[in-house]
PDB file of N, CA and C in Angstrom:
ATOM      1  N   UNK A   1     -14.992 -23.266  -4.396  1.00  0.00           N
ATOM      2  CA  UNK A   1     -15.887 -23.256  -5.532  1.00  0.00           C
ATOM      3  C   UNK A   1     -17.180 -22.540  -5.170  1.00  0.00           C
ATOM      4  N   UNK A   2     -17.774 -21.763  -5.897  1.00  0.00           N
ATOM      5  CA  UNK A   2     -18.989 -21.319  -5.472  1.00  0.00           C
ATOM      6  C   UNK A   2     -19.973 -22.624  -5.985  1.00  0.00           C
ATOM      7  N   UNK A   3     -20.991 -21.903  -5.038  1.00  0.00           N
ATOM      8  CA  UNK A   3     -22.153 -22.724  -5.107  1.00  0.00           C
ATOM      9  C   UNK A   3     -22.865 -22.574  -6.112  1.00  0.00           C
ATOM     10  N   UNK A   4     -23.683 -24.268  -6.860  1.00  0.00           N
ATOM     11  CA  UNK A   4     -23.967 -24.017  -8.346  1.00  0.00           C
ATOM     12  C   UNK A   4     -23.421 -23.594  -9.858  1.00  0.00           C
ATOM     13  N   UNK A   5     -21.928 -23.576  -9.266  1.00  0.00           N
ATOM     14  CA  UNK A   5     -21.067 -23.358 -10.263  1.00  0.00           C
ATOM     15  C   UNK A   5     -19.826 -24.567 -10.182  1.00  0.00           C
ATOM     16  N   UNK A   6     -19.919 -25.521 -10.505  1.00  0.00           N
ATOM     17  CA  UNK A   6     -18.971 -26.480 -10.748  1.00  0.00           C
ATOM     18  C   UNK A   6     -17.775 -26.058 -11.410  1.00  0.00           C
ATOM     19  N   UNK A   7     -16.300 -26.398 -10.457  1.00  0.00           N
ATOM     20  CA  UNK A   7     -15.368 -26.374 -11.344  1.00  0.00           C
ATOM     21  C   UNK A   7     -15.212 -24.792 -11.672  1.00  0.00           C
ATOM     22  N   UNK A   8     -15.658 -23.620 -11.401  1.00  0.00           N
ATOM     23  CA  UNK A   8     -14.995 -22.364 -11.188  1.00  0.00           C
ATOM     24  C   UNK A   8     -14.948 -22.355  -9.955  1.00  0.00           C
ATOM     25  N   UNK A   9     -13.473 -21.615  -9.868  1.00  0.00           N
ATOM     26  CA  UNK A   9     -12.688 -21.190  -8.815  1.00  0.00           C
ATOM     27  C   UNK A   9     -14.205 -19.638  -8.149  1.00  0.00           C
ATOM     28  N   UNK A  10     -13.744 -19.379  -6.648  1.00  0.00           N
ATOM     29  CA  UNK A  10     -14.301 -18.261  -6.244  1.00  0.00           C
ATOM     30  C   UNK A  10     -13.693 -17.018  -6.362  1.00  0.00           C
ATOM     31  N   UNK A  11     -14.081 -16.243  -7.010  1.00  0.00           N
ATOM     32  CA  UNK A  11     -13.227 -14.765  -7.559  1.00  0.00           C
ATOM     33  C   UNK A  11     -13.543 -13.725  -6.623  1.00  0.00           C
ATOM     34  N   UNK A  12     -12.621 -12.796  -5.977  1.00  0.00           N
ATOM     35  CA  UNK A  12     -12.985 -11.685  -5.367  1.00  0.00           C
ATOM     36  C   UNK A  12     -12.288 -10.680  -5.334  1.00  0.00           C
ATOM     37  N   UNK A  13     -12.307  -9.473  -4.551  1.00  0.00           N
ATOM     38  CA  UNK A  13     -11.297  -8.646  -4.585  1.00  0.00           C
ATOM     39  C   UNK A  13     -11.286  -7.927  -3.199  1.00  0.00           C
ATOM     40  N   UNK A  14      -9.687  -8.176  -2.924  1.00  0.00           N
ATOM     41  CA  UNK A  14      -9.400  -7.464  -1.482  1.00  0.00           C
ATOM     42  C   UNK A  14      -8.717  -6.816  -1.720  1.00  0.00           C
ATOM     43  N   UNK A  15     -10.072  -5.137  -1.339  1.00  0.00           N
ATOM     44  CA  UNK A  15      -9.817  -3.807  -1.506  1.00  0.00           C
ATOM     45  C   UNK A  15      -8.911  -3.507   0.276  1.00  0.00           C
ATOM     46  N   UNK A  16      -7.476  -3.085  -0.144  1.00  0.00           N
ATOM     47  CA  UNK A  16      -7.174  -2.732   1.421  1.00  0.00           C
ATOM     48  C   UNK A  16      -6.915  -1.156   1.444  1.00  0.00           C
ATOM     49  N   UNK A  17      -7.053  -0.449   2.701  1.00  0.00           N
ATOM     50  CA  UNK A  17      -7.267   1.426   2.486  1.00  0.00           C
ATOM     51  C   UNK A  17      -6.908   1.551   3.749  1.00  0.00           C
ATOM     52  N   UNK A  18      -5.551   3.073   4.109  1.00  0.00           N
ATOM     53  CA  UNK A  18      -5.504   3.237   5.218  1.00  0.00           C
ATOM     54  C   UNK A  18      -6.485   4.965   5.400  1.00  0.00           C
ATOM     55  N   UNK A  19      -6.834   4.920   6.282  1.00  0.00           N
ATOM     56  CA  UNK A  19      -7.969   6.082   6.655  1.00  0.00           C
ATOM     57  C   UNK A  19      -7.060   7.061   7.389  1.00  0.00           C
ATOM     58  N   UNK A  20      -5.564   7.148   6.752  1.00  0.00           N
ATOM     59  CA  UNK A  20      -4.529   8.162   7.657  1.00  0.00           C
ATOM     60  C   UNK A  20      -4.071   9.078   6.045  1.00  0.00           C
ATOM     61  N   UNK A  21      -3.365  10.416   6.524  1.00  0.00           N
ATOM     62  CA  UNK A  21      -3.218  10.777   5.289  1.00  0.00           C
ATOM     63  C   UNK A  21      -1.241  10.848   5.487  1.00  0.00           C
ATOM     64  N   UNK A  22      -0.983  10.333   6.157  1.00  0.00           N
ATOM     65  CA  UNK A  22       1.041  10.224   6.149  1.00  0.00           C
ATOM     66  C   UNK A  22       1.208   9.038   6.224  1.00  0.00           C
ATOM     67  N   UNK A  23       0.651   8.211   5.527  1.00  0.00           N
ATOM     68  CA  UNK A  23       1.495   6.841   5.260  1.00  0.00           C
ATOM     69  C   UNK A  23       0.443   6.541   4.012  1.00  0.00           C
ATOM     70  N   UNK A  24       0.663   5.456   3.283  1.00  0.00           N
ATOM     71  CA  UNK A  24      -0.038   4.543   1.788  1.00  0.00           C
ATOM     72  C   UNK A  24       0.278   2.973   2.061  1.00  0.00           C
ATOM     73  N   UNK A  25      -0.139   2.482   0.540  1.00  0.00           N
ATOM     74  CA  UNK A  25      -0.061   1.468   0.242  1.00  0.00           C
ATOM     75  C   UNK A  25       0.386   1.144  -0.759  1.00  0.00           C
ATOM     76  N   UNK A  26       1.324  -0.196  -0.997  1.00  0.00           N
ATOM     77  CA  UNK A  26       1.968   0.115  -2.261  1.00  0.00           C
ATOM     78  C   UNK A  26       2.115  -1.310  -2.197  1.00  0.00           C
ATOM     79  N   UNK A  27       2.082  -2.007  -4.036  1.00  0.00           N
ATOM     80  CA  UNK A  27       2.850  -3.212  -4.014  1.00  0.00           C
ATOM     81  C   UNK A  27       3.834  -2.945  -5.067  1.00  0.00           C
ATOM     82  N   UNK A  28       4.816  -3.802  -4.741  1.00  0.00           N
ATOM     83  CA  UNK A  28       6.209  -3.775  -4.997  1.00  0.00           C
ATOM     84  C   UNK A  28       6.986  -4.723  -4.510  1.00  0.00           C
ATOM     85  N   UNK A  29       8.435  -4.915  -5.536  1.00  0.00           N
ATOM     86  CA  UNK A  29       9.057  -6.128  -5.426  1.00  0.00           C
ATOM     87  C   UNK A  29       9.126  -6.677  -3.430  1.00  0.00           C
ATOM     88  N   UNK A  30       8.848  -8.030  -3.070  1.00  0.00           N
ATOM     89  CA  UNK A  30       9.534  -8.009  -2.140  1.00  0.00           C
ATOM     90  C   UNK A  30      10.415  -8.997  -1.802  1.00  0.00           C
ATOM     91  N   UNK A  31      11.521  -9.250  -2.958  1.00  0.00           N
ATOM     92  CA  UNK A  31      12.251 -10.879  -2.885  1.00  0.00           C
ATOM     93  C   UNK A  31      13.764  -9.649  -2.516  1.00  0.00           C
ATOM     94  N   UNK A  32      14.145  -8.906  -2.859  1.00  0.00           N
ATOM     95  CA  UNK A  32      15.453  -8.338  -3.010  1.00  0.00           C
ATOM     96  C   UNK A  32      14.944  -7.148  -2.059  1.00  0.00           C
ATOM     97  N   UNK A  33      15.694  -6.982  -0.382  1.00  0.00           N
ATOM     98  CA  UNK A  33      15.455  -5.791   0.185  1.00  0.00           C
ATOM     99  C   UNK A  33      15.927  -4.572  -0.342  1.00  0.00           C
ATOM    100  N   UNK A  34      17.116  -4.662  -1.758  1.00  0.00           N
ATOM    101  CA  UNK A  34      17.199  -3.410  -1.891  1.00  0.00           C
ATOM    102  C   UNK A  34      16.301  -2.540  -2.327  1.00  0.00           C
ATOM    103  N   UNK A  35      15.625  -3.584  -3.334  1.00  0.00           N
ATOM    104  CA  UNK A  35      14.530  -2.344  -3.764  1.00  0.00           C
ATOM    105  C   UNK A  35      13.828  -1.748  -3.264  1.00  0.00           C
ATOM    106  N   UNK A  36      13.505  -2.233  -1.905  1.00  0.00           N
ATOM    107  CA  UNK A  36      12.489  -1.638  -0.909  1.00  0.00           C
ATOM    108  C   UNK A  36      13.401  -0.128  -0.249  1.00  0.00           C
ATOM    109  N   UNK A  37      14.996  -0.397  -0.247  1.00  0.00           N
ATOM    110  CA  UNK A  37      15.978   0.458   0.706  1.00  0.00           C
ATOM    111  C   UNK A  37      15.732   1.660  -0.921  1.00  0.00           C
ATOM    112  N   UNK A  38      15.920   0.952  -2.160  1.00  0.00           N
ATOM    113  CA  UNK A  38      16.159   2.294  -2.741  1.00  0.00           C
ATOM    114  C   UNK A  38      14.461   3.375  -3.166  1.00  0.00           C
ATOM    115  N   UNK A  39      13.860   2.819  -3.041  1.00  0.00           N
ATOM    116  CA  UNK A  39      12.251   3.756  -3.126  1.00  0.00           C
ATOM    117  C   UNK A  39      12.497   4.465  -2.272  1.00  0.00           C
ATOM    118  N   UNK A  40      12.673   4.028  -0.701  1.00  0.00           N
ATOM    119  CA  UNK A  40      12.481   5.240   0.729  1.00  0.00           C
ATOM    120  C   UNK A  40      13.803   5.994  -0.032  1.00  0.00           C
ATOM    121  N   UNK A  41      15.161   5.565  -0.525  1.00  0.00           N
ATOM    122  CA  UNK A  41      15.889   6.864  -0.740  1.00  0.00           C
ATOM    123  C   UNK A  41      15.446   7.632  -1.897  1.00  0.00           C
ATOM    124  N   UNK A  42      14.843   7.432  -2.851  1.00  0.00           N
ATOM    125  CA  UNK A  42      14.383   8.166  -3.454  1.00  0.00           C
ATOM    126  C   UNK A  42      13.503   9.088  -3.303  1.00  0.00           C
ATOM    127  N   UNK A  43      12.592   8.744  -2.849  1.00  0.00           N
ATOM    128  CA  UNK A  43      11.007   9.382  -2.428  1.00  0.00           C
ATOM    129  C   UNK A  43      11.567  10.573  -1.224  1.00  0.00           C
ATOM    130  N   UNK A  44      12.463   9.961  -0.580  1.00  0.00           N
ATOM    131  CA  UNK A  44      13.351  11.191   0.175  1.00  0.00           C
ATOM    132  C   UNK A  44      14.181  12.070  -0.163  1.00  0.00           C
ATOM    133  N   UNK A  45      14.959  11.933  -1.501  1.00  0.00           N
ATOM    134  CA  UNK A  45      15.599  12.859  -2.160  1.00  0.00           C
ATOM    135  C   UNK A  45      14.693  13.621  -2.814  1.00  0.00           C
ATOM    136  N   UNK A  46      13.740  12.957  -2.880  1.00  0.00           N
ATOM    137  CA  UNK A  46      12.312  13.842  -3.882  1.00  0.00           C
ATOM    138  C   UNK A  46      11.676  15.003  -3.358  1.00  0.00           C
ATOM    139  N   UNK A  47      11.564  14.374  -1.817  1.00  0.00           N
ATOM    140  CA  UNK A  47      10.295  15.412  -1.050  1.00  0.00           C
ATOM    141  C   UNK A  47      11.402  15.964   0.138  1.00  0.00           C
ATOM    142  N   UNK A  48      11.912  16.734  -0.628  1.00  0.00           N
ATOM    143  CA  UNK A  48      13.022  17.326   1.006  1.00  0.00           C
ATOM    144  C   UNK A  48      12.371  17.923   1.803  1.00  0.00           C
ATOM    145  N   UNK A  49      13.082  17.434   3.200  1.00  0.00           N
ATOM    146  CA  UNK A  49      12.921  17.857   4.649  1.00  0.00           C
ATOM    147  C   UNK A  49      13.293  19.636   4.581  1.00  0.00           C
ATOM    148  N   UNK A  50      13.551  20.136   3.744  1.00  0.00           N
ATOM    149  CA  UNK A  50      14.351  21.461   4.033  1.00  0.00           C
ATOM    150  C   UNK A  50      13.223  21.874   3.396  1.00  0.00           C
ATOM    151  N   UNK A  51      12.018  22.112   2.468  1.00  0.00           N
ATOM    152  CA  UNK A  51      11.477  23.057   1.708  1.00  0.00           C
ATOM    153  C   UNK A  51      10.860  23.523   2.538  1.00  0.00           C
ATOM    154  N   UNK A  52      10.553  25.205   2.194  1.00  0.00           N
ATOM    155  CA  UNK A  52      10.224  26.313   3.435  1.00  0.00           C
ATOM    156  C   UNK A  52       8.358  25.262   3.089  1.00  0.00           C
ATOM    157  N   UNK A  53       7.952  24.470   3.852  1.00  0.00           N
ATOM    158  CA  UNK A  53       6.590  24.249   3.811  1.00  0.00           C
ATOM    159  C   UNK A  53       5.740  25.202   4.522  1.00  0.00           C
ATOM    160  N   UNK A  54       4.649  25.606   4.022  1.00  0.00           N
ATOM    161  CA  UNK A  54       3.454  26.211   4.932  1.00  0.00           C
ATOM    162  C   UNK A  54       2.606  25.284   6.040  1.00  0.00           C
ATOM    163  N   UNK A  55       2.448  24.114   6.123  1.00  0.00           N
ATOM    164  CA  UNK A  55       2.157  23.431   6.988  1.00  0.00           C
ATOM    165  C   UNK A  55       2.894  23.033   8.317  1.00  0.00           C
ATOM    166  N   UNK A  56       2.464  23.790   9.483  1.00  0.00           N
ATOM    167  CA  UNK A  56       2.884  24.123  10.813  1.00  0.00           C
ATOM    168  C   UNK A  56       3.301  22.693  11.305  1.00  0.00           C
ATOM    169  N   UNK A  57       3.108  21.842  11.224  1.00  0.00           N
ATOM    170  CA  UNK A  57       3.231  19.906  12.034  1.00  0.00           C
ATOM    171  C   UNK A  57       4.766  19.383  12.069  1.00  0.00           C
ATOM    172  N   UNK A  58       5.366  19.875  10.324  1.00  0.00           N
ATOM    173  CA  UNK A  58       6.430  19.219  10.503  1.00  0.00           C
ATOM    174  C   UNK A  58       6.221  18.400   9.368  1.00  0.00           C
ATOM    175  N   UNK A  59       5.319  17.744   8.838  1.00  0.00           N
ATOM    176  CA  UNK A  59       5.367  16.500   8.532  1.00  0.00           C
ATOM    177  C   UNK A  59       4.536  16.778   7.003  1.00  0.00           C
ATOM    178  N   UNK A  60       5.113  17.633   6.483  1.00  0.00           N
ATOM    179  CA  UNK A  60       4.327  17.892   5.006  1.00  0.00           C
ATOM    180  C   UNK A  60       5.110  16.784   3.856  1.00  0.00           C
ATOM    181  N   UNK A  61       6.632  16.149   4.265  1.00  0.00           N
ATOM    182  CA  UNK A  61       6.788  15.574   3.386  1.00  0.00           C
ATOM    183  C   UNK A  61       6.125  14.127   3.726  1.00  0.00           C
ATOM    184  N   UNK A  62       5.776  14.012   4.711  1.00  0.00           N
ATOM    185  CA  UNK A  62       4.957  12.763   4.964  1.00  0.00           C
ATOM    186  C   UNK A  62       3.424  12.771   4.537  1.00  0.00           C
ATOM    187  N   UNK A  63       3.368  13.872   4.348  1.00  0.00           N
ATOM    188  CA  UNK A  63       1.800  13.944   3.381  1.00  0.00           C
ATOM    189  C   UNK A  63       1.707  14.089   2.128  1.00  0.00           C
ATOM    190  N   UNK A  64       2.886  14.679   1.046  1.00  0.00           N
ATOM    191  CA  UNK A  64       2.849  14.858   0.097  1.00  0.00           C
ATOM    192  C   UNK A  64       3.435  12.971  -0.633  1.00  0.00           C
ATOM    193  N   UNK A  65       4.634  12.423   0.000  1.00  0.00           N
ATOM    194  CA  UNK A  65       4.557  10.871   0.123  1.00  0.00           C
ATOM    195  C   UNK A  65       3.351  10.320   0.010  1.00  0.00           C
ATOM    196  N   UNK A  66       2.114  10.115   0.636  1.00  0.00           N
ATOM    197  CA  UNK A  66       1.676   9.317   0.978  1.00  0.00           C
ATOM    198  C   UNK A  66       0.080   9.918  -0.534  1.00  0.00           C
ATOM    199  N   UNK A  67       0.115  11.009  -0.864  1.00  0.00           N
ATOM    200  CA  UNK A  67      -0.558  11.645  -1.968  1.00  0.00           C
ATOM    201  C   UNK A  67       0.136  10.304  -3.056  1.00  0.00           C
ATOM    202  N   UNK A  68       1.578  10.645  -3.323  1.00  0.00           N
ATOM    203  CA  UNK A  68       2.165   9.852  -4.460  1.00  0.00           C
ATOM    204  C   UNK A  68       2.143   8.748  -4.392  1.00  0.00           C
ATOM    205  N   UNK A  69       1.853   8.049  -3.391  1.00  0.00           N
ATOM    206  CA  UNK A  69       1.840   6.264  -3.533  1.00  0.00           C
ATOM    207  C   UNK A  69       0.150   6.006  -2.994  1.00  0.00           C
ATOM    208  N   UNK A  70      -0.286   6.796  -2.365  1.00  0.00           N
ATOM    209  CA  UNK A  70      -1.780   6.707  -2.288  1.00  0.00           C
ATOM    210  C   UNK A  70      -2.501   5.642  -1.066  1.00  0.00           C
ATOM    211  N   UNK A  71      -3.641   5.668  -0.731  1.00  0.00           N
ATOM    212  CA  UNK A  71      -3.935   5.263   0.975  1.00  0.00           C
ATOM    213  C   UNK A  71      -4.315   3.966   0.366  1.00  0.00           C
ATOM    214  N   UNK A  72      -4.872   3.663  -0.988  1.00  0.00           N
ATOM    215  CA  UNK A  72      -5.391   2.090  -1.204  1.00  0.00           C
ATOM    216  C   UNK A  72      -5.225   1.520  -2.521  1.00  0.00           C
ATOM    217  N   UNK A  73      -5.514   0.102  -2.353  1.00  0.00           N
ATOM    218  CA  UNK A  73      -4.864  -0.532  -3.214  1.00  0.00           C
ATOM    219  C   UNK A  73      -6.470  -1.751  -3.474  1.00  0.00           C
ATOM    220  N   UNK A  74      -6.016  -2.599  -4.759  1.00  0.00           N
ATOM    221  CA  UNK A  74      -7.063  -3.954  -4.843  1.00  0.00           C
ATOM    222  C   UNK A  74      -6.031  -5.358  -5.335  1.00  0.00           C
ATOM    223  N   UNK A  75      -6.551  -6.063  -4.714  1.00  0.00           N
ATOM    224  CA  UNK A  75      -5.914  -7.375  -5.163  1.00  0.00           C
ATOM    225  C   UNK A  75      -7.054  -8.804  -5.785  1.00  0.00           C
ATOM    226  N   UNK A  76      -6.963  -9.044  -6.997  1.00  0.00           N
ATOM    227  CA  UNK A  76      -7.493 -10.402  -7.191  1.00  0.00           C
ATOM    228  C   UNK A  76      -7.343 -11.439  -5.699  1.00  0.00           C
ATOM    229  N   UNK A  77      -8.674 -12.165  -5.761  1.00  0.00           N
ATOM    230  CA  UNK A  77      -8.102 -13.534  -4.611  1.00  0.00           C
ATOM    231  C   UNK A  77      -9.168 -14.434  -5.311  1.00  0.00           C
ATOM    232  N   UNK A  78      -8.682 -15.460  -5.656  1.00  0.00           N
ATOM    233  CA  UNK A  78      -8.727 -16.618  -6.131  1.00  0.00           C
ATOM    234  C   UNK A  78      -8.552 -18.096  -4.731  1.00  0.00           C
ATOM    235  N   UNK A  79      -9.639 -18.863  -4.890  1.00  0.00           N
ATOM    236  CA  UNK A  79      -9.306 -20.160  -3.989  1.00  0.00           C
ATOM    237  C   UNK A  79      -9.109 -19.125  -2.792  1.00  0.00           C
ATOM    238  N   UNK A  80      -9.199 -18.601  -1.965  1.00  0.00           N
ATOM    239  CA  UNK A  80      -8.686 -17.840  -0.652  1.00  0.00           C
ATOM    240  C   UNK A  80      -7.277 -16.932  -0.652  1.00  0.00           C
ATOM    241  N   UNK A  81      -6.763 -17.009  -1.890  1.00  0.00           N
ATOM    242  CA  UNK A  81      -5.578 -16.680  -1.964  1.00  0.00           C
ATOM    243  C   UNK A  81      -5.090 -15.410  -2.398  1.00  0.00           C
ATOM    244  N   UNK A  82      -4.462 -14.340  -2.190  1.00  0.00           N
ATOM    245  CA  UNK A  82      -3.989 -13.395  -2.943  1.00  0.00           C
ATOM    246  C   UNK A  82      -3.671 -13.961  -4.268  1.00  0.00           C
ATOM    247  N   UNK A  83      -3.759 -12.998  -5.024  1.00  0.00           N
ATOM    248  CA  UNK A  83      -3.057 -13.330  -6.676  1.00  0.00           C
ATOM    249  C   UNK A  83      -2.364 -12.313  -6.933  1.00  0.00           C
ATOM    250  N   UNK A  84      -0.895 -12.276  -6.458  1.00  0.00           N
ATOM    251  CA  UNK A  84       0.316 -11.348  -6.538  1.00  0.00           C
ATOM    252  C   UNK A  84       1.122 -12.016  -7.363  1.00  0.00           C
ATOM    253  N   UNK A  85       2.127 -11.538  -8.430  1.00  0.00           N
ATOM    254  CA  UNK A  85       3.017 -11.924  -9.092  1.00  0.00           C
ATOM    255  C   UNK A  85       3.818 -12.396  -8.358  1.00  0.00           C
ATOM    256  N   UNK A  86       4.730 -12.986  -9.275  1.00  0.00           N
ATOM    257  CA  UNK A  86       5.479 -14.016  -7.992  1.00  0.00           C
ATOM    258  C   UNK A  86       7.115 -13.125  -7.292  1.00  0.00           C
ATOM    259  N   UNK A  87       7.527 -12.041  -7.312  1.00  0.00           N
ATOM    260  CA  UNK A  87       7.994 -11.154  -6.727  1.00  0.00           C
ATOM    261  C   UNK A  87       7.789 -10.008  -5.713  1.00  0.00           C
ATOM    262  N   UNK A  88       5.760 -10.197  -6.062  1.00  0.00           N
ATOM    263  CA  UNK A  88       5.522  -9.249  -5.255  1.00  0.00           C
ATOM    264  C   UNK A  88       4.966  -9.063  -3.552  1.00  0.00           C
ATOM    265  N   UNK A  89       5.328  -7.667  -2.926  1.00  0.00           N
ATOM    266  CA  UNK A  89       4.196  -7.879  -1.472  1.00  0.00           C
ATOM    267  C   UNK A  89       3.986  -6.352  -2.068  1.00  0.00           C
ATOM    268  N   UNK A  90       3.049  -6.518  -0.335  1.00  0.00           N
ATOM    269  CA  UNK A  90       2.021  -5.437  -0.212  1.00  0.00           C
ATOM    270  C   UNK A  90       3.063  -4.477   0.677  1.00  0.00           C
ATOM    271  N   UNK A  91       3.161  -3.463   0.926  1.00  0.00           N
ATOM    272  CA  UNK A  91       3.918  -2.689   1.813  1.00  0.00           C
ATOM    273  C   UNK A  91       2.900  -1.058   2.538  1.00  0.00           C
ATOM    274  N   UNK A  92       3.042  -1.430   3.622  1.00  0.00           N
ATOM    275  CA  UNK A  92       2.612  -0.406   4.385  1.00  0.00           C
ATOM    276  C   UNK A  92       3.227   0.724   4.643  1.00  0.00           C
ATOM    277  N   UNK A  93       3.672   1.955   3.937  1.00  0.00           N
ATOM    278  CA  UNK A  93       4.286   3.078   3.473  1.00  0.00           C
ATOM    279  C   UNK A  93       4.414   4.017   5.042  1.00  0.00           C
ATOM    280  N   UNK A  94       4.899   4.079   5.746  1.00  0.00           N
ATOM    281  CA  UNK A  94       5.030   5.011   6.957  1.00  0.00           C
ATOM    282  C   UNK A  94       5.770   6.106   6.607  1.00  0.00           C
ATOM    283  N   UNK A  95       5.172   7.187   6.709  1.00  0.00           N
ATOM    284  CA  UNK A  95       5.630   8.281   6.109  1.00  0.00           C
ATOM    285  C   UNK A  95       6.575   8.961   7.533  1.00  0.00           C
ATOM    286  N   UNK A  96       5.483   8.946   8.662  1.00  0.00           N
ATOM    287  CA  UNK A  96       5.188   9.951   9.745  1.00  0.00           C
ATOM    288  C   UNK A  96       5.083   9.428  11.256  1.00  0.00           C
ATOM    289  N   UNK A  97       6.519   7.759  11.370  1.00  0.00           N
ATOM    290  CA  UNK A  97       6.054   7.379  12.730  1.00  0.00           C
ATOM    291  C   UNK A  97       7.499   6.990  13.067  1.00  0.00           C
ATOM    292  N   UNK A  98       7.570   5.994  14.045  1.00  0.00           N
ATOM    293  CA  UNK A  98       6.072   4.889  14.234  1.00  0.00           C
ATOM    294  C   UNK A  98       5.066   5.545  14.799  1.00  0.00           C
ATOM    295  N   UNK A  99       3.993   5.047  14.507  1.00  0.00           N
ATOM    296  CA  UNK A  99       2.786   5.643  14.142  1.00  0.00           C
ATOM    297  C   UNK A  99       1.487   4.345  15.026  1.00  0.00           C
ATOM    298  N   UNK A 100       0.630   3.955  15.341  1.00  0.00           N
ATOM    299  CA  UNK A 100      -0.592   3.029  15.331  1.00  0.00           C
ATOM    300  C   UNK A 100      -1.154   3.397  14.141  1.00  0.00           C
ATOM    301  N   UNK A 101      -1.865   2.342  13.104  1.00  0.00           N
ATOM    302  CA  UNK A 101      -2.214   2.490  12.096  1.00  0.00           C
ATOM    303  C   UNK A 101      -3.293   1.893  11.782  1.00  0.00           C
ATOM    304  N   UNK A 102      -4.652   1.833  11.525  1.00  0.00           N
ATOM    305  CA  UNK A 102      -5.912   1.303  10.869  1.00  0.00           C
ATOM    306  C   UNK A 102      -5.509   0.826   9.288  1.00  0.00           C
ATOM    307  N   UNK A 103      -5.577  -0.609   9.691  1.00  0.00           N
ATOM    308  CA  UNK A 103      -5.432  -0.972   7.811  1.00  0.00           C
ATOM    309  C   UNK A 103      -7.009  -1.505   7.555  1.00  0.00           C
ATOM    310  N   UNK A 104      -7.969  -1.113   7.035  1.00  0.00           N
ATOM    311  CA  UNK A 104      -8.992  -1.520   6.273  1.00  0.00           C
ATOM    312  C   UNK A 104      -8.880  -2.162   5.204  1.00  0.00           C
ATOM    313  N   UNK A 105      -9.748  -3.713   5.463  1.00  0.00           N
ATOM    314  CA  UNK A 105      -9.672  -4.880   4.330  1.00  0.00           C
ATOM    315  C   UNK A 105     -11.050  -5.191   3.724  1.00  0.00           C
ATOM    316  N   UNK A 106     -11.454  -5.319   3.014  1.00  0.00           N
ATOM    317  CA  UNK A 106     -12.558  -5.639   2.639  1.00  0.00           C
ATOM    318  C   UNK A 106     -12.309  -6.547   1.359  1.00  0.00           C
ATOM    319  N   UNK A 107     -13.463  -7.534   1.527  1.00  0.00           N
ATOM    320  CA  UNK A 107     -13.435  -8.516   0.274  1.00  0.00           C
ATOM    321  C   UNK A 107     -15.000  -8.480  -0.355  1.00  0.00           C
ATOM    322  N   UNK A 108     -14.560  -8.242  -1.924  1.00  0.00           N
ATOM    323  CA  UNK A 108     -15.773  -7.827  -2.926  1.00  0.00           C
ATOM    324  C   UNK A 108     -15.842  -9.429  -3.599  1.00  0.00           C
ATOM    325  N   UNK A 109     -17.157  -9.887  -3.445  1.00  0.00           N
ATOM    326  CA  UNK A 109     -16.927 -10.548  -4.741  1.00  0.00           C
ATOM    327  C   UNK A 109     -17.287  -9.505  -5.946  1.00  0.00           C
ATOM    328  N   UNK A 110     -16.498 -10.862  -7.187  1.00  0.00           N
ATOM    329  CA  UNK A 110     -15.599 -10.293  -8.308  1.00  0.00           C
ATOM    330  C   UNK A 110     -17.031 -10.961  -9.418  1.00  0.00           C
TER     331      UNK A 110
END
């Protein structure tokens, strides 16, 4: 409860952001693993490994991925709690590894 406010809950928002540009953030179902198996096949039939890319690394479909699902996300938190639908998680999108990864969290009050 905040202080001086009886009886409302504490409202905030946890903004999370990765500071890499070949991986994102995404929420999406996470009760049924297929849905998680059929996005990576899609997003891979999408961004083929074969297109003549101009980017020398290798790894342009791991950057153009991580453009379409994007580096950050916000979540309501209520009482200490995430406020996700009741199917959902958060998923850490690896475009370009395994990889070491910086996940940045921050909590706003709301």
């Amino acid at each position: 409860m905040r202080k001086g406010q009886p009886g409302r809950p504490e409202r905030r928002f946890c903004h999370v952001f990765v500071p890499h540009t070949t991986c994102g953030l995404a929420i999406n179902e996470n009760a049924d693993p297929d849905v998680k198996r059929d996005i990576i096949v899609k997003l891979d039939d999408s961004i083929s490994e074969d297109f003549p890319y101009r980017h020398g690394e290798g790894n342009s479909p791991a950057h153009i991925k991580s453009v379409l699902v994007g580096p950050s996300l916000s979540v309501f938190v209520e009482d200490k709690a995430l406020q996700l639908g009741t199917w959902q998680g958060l998923y850490l999108c690896e475009y370009d590894g395994p990889r070491t990864r910086e996940v940045w969290v921050k909590l706003v009050k709301g």
